[in-house]
N, C-alpha and C. Protein backbone atom coordinates (compact mmCIF):
# COMPACT_ATOMS: atom_id res chain seq x y z
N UNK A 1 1.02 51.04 67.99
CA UNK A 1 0.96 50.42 66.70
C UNK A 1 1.78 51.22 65.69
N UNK A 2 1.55 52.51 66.12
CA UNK A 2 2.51 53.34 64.75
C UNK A 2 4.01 53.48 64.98
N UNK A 3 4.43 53.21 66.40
CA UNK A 3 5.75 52.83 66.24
C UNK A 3 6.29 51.76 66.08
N UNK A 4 5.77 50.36 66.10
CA UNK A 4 5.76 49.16 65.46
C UNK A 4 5.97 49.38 64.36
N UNK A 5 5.18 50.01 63.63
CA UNK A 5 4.73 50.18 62.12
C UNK A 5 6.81 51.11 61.77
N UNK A 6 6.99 51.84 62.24
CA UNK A 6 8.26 52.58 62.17
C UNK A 6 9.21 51.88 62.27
N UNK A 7 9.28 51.43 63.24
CA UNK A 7 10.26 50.43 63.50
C UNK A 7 10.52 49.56 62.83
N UNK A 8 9.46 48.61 62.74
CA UNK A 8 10.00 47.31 61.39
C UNK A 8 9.25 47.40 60.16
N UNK A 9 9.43 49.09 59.78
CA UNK A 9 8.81 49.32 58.30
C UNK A 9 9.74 48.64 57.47
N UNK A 10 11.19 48.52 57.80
CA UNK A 10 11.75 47.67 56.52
C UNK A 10 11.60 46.56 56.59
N UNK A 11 11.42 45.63 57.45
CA UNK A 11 11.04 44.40 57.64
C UNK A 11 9.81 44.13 56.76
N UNK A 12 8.37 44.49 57.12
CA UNK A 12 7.34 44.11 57.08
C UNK A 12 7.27 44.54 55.43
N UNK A 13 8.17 45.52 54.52
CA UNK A 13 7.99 45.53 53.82
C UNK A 13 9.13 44.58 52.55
N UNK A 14 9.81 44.03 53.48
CA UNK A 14 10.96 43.01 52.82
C UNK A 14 9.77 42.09 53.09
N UNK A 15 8.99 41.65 54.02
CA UNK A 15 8.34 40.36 54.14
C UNK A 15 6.91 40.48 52.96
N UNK A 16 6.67 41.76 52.61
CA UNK A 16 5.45 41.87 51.82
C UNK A 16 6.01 41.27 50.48
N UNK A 17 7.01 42.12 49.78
CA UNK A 17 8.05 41.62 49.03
C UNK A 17 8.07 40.43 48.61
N UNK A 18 8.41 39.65 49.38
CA UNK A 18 8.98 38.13 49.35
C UNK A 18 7.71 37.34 49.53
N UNK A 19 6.62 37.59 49.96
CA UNK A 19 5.46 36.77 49.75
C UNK A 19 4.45 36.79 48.04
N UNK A 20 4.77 38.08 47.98
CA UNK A 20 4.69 38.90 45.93
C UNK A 20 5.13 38.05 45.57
N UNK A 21 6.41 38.17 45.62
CA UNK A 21 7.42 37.33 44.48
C UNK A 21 7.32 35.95 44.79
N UNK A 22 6.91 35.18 45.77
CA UNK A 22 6.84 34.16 45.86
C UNK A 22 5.66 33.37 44.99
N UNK A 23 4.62 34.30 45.13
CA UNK A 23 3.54 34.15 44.57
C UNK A 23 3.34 34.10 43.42
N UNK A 24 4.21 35.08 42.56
CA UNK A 24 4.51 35.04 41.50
C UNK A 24 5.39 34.09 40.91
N UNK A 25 6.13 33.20 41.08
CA UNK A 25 6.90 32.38 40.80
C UNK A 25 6.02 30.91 40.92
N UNK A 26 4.90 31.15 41.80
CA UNK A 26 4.16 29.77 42.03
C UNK A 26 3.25 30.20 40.69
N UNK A 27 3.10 31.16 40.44
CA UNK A 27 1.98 31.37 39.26
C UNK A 27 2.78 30.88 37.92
N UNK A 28 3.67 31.77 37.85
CA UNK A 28 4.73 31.22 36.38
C UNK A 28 5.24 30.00 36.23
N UNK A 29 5.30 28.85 37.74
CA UNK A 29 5.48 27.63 37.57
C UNK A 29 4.48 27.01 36.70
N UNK A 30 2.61 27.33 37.84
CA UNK A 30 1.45 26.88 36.71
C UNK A 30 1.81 27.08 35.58
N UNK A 31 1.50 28.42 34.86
CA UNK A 31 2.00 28.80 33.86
C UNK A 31 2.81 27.89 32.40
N UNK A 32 4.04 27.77 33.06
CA UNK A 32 4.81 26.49 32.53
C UNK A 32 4.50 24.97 32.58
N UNK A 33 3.69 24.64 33.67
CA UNK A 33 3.30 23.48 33.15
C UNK A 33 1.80 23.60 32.37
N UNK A 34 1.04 24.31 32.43
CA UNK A 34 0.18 24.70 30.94
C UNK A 34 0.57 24.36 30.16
N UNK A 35 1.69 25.16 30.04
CA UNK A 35 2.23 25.22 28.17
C UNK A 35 3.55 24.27 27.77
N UNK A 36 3.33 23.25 28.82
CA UNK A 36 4.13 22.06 28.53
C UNK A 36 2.67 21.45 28.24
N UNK A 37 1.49 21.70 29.27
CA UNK A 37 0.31 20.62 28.53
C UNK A 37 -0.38 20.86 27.20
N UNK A 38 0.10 22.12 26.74
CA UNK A 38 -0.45 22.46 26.00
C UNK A 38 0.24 22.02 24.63
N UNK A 39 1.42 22.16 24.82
CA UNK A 39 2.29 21.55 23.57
C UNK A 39 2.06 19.72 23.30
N UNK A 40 1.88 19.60 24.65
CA UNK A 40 1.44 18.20 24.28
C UNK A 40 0.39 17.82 23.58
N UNK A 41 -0.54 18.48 24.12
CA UNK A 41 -2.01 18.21 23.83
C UNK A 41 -2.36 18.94 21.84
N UNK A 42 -1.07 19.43 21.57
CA UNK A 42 -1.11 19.94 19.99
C UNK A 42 -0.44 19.00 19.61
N UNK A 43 0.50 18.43 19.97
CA UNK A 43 1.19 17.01 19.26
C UNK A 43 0.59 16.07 19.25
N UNK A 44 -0.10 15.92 20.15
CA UNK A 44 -0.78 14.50 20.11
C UNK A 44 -2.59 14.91 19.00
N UNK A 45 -2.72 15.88 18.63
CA UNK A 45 -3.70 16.40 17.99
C UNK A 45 -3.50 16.05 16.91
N UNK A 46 -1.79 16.75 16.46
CA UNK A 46 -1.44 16.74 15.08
C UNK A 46 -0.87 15.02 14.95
N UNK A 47 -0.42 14.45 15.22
CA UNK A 47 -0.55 13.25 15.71
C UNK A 47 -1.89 12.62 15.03
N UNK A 48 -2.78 12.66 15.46
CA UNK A 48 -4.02 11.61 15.35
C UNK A 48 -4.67 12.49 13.89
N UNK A 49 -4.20 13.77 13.54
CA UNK A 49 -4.65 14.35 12.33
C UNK A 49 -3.78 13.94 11.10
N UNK A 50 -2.52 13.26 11.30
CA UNK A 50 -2.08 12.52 10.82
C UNK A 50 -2.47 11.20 10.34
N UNK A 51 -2.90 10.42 11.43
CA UNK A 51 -3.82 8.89 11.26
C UNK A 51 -4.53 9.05 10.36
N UNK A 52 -5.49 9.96 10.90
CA UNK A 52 -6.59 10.34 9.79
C UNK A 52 -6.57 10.12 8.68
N UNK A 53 -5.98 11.19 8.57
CA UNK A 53 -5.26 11.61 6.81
C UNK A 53 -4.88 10.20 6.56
N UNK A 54 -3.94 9.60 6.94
CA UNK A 54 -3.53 7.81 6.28
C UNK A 54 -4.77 7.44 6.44
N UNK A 55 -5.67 6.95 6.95
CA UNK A 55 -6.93 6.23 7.03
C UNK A 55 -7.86 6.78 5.82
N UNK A 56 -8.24 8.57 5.37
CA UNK A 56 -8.82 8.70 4.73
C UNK A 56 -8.21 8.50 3.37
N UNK A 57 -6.75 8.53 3.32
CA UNK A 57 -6.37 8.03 2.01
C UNK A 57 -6.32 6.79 1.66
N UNK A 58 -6.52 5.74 2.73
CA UNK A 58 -6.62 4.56 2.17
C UNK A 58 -8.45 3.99 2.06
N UNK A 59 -9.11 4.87 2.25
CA UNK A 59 -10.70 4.63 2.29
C UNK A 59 -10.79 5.16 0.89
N UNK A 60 -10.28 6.07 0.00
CA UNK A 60 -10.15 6.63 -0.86
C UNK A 60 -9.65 5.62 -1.98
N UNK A 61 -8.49 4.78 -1.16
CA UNK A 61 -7.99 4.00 -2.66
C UNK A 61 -8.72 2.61 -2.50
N UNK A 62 -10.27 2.18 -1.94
CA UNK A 62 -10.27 1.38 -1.76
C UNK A 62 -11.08 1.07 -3.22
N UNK A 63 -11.60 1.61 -3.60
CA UNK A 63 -12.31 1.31 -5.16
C UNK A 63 -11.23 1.17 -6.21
N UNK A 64 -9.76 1.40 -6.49
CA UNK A 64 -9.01 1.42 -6.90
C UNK A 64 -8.50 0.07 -6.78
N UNK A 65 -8.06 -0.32 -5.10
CA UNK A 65 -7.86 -1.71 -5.05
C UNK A 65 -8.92 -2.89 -5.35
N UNK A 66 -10.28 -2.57 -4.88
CA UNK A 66 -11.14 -3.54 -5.79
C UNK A 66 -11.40 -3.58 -7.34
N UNK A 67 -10.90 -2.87 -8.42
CA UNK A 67 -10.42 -2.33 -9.24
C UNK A 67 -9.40 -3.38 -9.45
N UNK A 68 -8.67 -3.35 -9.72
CA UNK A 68 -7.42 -4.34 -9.51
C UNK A 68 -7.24 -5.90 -8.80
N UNK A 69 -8.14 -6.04 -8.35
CA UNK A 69 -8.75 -7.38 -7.78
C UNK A 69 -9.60 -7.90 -8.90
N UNK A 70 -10.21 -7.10 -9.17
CA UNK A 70 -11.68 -7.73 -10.26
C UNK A 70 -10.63 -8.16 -11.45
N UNK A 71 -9.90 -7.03 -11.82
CA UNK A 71 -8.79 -7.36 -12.99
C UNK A 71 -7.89 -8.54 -12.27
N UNK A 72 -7.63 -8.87 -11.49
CA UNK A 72 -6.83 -9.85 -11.40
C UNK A 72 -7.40 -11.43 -11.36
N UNK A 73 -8.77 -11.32 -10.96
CA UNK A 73 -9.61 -12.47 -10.86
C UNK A 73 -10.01 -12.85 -12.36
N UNK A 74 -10.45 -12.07 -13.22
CA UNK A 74 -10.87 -12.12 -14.33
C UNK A 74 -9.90 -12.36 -15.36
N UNK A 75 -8.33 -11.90 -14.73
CA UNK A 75 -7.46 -12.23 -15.88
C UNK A 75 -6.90 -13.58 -15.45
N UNK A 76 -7.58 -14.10 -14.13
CA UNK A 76 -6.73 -15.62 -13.84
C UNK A 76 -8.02 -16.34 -14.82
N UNK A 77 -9.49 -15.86 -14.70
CA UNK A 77 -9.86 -16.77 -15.51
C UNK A 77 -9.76 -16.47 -16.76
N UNK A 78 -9.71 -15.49 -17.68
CA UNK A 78 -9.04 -15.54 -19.11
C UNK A 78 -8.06 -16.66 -19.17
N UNK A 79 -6.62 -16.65 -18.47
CA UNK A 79 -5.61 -17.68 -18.86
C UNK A 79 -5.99 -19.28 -18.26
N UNK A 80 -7.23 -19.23 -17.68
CA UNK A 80 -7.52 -20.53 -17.42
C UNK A 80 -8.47 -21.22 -18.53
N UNK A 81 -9.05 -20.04 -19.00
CA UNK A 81 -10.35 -20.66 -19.67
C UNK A 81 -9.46 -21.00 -21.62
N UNK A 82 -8.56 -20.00 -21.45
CA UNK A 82 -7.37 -20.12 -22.54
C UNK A 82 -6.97 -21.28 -22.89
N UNK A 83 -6.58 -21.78 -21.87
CA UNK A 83 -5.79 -23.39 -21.08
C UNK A 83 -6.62 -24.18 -21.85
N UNK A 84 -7.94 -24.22 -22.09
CA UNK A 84 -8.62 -25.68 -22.18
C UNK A 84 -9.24 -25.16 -23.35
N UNK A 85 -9.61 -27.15 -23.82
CA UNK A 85 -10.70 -26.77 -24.82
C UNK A 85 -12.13 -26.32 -24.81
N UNK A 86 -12.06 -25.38 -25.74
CA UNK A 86 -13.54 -24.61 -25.39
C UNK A 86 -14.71 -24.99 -26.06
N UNK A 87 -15.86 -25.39 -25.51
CA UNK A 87 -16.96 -25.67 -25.68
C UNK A 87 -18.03 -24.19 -26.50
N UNK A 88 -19.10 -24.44 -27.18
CA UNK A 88 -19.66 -22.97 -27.13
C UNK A 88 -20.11 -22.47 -26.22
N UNK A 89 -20.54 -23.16 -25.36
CA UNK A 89 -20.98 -21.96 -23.86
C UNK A 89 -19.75 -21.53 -23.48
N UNK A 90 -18.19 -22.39 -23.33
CA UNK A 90 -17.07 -21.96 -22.89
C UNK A 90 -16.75 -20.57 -23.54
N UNK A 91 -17.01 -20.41 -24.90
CA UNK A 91 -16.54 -19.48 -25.71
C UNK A 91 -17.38 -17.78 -25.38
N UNK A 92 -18.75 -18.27 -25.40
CA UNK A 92 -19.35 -17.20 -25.12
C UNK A 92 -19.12 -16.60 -23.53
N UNK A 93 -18.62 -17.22 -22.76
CA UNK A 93 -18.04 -17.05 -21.35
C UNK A 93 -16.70 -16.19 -21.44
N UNK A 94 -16.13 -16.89 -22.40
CA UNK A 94 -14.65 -16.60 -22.50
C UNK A 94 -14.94 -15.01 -23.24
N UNK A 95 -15.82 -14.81 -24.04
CA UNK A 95 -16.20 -13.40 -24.66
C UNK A 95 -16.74 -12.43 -23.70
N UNK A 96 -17.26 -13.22 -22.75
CA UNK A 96 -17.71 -12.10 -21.67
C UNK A 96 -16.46 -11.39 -20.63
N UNK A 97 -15.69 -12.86 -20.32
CA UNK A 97 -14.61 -12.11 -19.35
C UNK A 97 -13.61 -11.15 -20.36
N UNK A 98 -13.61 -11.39 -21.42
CA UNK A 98 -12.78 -10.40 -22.52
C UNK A 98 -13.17 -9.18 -22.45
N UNK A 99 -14.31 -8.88 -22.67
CA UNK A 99 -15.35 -7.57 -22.65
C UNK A 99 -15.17 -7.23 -20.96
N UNK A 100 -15.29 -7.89 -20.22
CA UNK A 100 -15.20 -7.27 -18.80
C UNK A 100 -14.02 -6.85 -18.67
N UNK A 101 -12.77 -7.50 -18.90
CA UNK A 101 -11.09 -6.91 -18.66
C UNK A 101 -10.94 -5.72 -19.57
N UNK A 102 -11.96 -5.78 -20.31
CA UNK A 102 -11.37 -4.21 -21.46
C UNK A 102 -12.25 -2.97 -20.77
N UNK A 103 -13.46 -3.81 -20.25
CA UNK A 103 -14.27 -2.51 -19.51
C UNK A 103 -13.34 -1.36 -18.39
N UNK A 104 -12.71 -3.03 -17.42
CA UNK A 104 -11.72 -1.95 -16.18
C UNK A 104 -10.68 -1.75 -16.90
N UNK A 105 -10.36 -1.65 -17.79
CA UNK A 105 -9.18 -1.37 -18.41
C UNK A 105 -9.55 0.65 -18.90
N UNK A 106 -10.92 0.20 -19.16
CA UNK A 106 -10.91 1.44 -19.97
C UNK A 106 -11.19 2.60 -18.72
N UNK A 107 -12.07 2.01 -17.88
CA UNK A 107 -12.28 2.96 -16.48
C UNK A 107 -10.99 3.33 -16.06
């Protein structure tokens, strides 16, 4: 055995060698595809933290847009109730939607 061992000491230690480094190259492959999954898996993070953000800013302007709806409903009936002749209940109606358009006006 120990002249085996002499004999193809450069061998067995070129073959130790090359099974290392092989090994190592299968590891740094994993390695690289990690941190290809990993870059993905942060884009697609920042990605959907993006959505978000648009979704929570439009949950945010939604009192703003009903806001602007109420004013737009109330100012179609101002110029409707304008339009015609007004009765006294018409008038006291017509005083209320006045007072309501100055309210969101003032908010």
């Amino acid at each position: 055995m120990k002249e085996f061992l002499i004999k193809y000491k450069v061998h067995i230690l070129v073959t130790i060698l090359a099974i290392v480094f092989l090994r190592s190259c299968a590891k740094s492959r994993s390695i690289n595809r990690l941190e290809k999954a990993k870059v993905e898996c942060t884009n697609s993070i920042d990605s959907l933290n993006i959505v978000i953000s648009i979704k929570d800013a439009r949950l945010d302007s939604i009192p703003e847009i009903l806001k602007l709806e109420k004013l737009s409903i109330y100012l179609s009936l101002d110029d409707t109730i304008s339009r015609v002749d007004r009765t006294p209940q018409l008038m006291g109606f017509h005083a209320l939607i006045k007072d309501k358009i100055k309210d969101i006006h003032n908010d």
